[in-house]
Protein backbone atom coordinates (compact mmCIF):
# COMPACT_ATOMS: atom_id res chain seq x y z
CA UNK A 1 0.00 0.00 0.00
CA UNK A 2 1.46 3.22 -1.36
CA UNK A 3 1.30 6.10 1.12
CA UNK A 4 0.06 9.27 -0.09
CA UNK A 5 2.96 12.37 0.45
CA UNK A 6 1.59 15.65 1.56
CA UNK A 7 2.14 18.86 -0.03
CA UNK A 8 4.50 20.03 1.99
CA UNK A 9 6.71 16.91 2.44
CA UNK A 10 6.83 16.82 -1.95
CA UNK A 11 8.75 20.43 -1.37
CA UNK A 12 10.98 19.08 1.37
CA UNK A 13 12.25 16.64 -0.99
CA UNK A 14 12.50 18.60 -3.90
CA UNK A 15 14.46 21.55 -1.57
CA UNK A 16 15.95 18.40 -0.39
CA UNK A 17 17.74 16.72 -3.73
CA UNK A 18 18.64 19.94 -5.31
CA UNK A 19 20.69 20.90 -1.77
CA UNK A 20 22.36 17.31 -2.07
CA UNK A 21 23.48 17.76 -5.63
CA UNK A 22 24.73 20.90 -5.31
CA UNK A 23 26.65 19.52 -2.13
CA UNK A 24 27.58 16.42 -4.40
CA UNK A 25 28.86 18.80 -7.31
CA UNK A 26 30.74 21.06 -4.64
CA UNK A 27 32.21 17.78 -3.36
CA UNK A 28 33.76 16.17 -6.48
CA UNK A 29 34.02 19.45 -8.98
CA UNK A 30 37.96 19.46 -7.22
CA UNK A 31 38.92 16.00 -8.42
CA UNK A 32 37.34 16.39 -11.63
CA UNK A 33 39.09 19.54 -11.87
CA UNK A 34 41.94 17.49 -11.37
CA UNK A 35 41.44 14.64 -14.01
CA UNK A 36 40.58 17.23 -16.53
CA UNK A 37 43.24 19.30 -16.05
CA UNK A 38 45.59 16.01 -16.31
CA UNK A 39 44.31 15.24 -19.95
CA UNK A 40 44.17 18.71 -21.04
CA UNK A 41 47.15 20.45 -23.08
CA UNK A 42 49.85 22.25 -20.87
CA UNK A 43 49.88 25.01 -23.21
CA UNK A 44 46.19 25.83 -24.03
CA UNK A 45 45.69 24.95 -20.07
CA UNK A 46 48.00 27.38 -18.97
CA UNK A 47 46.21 29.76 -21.16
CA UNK A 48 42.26 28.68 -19.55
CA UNK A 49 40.55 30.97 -17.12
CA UNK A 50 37.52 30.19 -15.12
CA UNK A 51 35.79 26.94 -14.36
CA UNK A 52 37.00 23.17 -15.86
CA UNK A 53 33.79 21.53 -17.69
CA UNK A 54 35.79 19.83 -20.60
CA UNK A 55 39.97 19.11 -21.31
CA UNK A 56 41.53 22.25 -22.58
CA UNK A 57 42.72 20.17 -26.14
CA UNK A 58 42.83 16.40 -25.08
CA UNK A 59 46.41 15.36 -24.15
CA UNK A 60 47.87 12.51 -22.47
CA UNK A 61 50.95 14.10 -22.69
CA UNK A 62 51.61 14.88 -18.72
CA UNK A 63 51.29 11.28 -18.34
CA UNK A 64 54.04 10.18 -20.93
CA UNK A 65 56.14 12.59 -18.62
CA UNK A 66 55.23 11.23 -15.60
CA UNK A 67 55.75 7.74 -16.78
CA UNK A 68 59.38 9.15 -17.09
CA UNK A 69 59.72 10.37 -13.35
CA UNK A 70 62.72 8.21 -11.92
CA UNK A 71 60.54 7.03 -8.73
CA UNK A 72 56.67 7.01 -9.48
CA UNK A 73 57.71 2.93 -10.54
CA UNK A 74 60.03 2.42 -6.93
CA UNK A 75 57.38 4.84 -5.26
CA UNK A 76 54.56 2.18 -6.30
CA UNK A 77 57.08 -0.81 -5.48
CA UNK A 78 57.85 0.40 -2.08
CA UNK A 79 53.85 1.57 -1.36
CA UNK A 80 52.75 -1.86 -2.93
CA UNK A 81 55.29 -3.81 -0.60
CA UNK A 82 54.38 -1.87 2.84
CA UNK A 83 50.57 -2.13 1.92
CA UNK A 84 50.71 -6.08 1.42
CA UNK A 85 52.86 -6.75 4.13
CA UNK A 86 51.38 -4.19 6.61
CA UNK A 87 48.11 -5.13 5.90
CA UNK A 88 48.83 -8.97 7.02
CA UNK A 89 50.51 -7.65 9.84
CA UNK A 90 47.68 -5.67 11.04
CA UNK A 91 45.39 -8.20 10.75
CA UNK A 92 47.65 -11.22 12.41
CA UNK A 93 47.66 -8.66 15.03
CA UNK A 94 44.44 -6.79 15.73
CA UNK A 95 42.11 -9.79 15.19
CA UNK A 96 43.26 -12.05 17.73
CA UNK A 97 43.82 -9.25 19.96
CA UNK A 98 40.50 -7.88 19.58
CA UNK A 99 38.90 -11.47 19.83
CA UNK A 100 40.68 -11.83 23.06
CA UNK A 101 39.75 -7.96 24.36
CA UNK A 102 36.25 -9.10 23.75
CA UNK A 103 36.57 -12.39 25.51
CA UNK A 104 34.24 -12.21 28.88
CA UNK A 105 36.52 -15.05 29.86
CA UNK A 106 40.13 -13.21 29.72
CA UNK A 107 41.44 -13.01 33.26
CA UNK A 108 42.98 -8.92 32.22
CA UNK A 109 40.73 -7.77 30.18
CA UNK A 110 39.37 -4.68 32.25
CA UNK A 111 42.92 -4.03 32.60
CA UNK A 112 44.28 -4.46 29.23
CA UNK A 113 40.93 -2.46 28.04
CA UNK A 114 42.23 0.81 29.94
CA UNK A 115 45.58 0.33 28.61
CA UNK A 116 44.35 0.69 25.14
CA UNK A 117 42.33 3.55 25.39
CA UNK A 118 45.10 5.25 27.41
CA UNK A 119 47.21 5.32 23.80
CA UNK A 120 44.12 7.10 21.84
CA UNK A 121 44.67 9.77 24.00
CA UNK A 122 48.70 10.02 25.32
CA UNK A 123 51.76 9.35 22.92
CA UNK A 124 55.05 9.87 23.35
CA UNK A 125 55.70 11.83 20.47
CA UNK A 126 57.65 12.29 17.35
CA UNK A 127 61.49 12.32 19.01
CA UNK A 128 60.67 9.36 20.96
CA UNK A 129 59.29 7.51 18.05
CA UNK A 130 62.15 8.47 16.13
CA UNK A 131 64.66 7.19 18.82
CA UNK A 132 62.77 3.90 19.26
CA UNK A 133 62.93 3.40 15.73
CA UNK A 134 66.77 4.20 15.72
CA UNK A 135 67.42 2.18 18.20
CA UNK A 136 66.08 -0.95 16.98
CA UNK A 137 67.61 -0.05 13.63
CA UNK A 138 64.55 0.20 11.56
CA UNK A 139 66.00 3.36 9.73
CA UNK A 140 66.08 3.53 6.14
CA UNK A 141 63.93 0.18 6.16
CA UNK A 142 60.06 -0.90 5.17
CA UNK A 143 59.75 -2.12 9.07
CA UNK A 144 60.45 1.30 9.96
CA UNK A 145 56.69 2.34 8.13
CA UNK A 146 54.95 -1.32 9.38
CA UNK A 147 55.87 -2.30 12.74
CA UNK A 148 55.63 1.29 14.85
CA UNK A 149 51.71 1.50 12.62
CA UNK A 150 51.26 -2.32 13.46
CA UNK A 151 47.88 -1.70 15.20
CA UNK A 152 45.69 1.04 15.17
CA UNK A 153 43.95 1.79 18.75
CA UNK A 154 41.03 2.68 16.90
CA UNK A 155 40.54 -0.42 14.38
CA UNK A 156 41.26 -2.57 17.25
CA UNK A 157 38.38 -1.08 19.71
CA UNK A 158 36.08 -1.04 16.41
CA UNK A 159 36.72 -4.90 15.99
CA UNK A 160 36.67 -5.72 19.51
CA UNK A 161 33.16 -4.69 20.14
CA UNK A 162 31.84 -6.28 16.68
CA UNK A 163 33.59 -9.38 18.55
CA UNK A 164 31.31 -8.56 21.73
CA UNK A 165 28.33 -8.41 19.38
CA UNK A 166 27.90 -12.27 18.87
CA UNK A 167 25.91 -14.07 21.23
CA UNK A 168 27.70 -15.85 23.53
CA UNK A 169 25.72 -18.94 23.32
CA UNK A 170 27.29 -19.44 19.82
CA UNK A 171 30.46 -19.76 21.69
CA UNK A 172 29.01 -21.59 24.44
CA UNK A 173 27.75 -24.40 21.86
CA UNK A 174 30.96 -24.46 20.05
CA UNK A 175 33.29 -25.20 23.27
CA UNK A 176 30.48 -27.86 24.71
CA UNK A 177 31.48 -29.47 21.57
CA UNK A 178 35.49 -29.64 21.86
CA UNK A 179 35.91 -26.45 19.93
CA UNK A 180 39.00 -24.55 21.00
CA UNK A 181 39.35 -20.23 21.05
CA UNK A 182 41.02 -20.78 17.80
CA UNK A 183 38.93 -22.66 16.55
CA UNK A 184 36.02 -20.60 17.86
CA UNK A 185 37.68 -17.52 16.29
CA UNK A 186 38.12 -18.58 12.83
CA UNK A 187 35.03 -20.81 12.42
CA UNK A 188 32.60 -18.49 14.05
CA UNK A 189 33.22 -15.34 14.75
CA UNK A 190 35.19 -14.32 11.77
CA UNK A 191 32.54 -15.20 9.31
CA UNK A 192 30.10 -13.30 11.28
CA UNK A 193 31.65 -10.03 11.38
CA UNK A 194 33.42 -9.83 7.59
CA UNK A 195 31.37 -6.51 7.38
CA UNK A 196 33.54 -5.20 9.61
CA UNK A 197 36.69 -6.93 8.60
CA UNK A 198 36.22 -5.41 5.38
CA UNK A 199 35.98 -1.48 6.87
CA UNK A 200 39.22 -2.65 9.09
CA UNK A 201 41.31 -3.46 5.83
CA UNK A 202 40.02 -0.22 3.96
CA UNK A 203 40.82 1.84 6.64
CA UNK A 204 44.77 0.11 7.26
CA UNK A 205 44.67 -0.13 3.88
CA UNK A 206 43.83 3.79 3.40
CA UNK A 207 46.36 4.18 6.32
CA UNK A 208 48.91 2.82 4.65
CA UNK A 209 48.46 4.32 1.34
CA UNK A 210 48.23 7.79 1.84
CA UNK A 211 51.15 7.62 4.41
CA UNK A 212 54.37 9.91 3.89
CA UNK A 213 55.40 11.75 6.86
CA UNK A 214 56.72 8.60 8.64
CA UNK A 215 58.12 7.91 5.10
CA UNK A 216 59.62 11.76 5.60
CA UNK A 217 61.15 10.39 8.62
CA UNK A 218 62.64 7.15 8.30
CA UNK A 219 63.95 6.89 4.78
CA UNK A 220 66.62 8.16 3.33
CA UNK A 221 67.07 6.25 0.11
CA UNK A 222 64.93 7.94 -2.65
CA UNK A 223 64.55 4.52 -4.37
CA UNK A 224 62.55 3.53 -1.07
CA UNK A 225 59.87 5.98 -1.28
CA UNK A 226 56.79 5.19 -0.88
CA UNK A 227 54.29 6.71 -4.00
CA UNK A 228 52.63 9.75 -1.30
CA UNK A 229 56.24 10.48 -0.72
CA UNK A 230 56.99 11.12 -4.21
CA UNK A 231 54.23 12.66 -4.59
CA UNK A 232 54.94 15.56 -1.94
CA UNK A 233 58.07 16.01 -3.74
CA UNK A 234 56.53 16.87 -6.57
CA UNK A 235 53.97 18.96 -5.30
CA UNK A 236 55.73 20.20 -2.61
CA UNK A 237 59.08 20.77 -3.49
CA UNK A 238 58.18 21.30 -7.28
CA UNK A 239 60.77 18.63 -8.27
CA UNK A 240 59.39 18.35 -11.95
CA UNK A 241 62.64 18.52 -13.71
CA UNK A 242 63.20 15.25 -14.35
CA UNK A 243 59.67 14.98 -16.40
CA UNK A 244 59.55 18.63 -17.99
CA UNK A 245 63.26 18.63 -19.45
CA UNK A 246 62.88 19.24 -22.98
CA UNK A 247 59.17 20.02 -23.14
CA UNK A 248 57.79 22.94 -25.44
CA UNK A 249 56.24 24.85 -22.73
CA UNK A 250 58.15 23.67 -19.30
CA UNK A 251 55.74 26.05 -17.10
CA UNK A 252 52.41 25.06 -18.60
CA UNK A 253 54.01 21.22 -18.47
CA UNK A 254 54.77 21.26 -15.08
CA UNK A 255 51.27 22.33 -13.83
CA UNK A 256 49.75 19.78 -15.67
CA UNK A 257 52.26 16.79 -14.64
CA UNK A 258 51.10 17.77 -10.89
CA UNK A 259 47.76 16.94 -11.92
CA UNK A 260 48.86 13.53 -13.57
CA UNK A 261 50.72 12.48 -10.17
CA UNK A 262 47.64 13.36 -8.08
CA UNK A 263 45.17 10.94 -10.43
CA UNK A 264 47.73 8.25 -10.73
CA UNK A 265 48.52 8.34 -7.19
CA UNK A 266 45.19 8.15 -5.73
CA UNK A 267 43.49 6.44 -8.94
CA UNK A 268 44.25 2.46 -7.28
CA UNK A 269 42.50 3.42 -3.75
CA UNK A 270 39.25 5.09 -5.36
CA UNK A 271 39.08 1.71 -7.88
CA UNK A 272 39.44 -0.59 -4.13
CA UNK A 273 36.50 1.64 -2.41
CA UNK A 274 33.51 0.40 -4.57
CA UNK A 275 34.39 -3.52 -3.79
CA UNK A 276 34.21 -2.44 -0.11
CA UNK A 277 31.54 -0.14 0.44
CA UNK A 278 28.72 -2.27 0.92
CA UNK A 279 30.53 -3.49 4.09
CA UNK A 280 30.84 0.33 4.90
CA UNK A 281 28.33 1.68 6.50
CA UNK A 282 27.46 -1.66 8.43
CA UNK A 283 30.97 -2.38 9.50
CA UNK A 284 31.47 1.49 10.81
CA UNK A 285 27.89 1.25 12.30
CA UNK A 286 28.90 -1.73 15.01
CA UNK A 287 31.15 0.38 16.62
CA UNK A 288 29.38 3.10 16.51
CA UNK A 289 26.52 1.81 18.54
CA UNK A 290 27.74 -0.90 21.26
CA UNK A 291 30.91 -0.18 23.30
């Protein structure tokens, strides 16, 4: 049965989808501004005034320049190597810790609970981190960008209490029949809360990604630098020369090879978002509203 809208709710929504396009178009007008401006000719772009609709004179030349950059390919070797690897180390770690965290059972868990939280809100710093990392010579290394980022205080309290979520008589059953914690873990409460595994591995995923200043920090060798890291470089400290040597119009060039960097920097992360958002808003949603 079809319920009849009023008047006055009909103009609420209308008000209501133009203010949510608008807000939409305000939203992504900057990264289309972007991509256009990528594909567009340096010189007739240098030359364009006002808003982006269309490429100024289709070009793919800034991306045969930045295919020519020295370390966009070591930049995506080193950010493809700390991604894999941190990402199975933040799992191996945060799910069995948050399984046991959530654990009614676990003799310290109160304890271990306050511990936690007590690193959300007190660190010791940059100089300290720095020194750790020195000291167990990390330096100049792809440990030095996994292992001080292993877990996330956050993720962990976000799958702990999707872990609290599942009735403990599932539990209950399993150990009446020989099951073990292990066994408990990876048969049943793993498969229950994929939702939320899935928003856990975007968001260590997007962690690791987009990092750079512990990149900054660490390592020295430009061959080991992550992609963000080569991309502040050339945003940052302008360090097109390498790409724009030789080019007909080295200012309008340069402008344009920024662009390229941004797309084909961020370009793999906004392909991995669809596959995951389905799992978004339910994942984020569990530890939003138990705790």
């Amino acid at each position: 049965m079809k319920i009849k809208e009023s008047k006055s709710y009909k103009v609420f929504k209308f008000f209501n989808i133009i203010v949510l396009s608008l807000v939409a178009i305000i939203s992504l007008y900057p990264m289309i501004y972007v991509l256009l401006a990528s594909l567009s000719d340096p010189t007739e772009f240098m030359k364009h005034q006002g808003l982006l609709l269309k490429p100024v004179e289709f070009s793919f030349e800034s991306y045969v320049q930045v295919s020519k950059h020295p370390f966009i390919l070591s930049g995506y070797k080193s950010t493809l190597f700390v991604l894999i690897v941190g990402l199975a180390v933040n799992m191996l770690l945060t799910l069995p810790g948050a399984f046991a965290l959530a654990s009614k059972d676990f003799k310290y868990r109160a304890l271990i609970n306050k511990m936690v939280v007590f690193t959300m809100l007190f660190s010791g710093g940059m100089v300290p981190l720095f020194l750790t990392v020195k000291a167990y010579g990390l330096l100049d290394s792809y440990w030095a960008l996994i292992l001080p980022v292993a877990v996330n205080t956050f993720n962990l309290i976000i799958m702990r209490t999707a872990f609290a979520s599942i009735p403990p008589s599932l539990a209950e059953s399993a150990t009446l029949d020989g099951a073990s914690e292990l066994v408990i873990m990876l048969k049943i409460a793993l498969p229950l809360c994929m939702p939320t595994i899935a928003v856990i591995i975007l968001y260590y995923g997007v962690q690791h990604w987009n990092a750079w200043f512990h990149a900054m920090l660490f390592i020295k060798t430009k061959t080991k630098y992550p992609l963000q890291l080569v991309l502040r470089e050339v945003l940052v400290v302008e360090d097109t020369t390498s790409m724009t040597i030789g080019g007909d119009d080295t200012v309008g060039l340069a402008e344009t090879v920024k662009y390229a960097v941004i797309i084909v920097s961020t370009l793999p992360i906004l392909t991995l978002y669809p596959f995951l958002q389905r799992y978004f808003v339910k994942g984020v949603m569990v530890g939003a509203v138990k705790g």
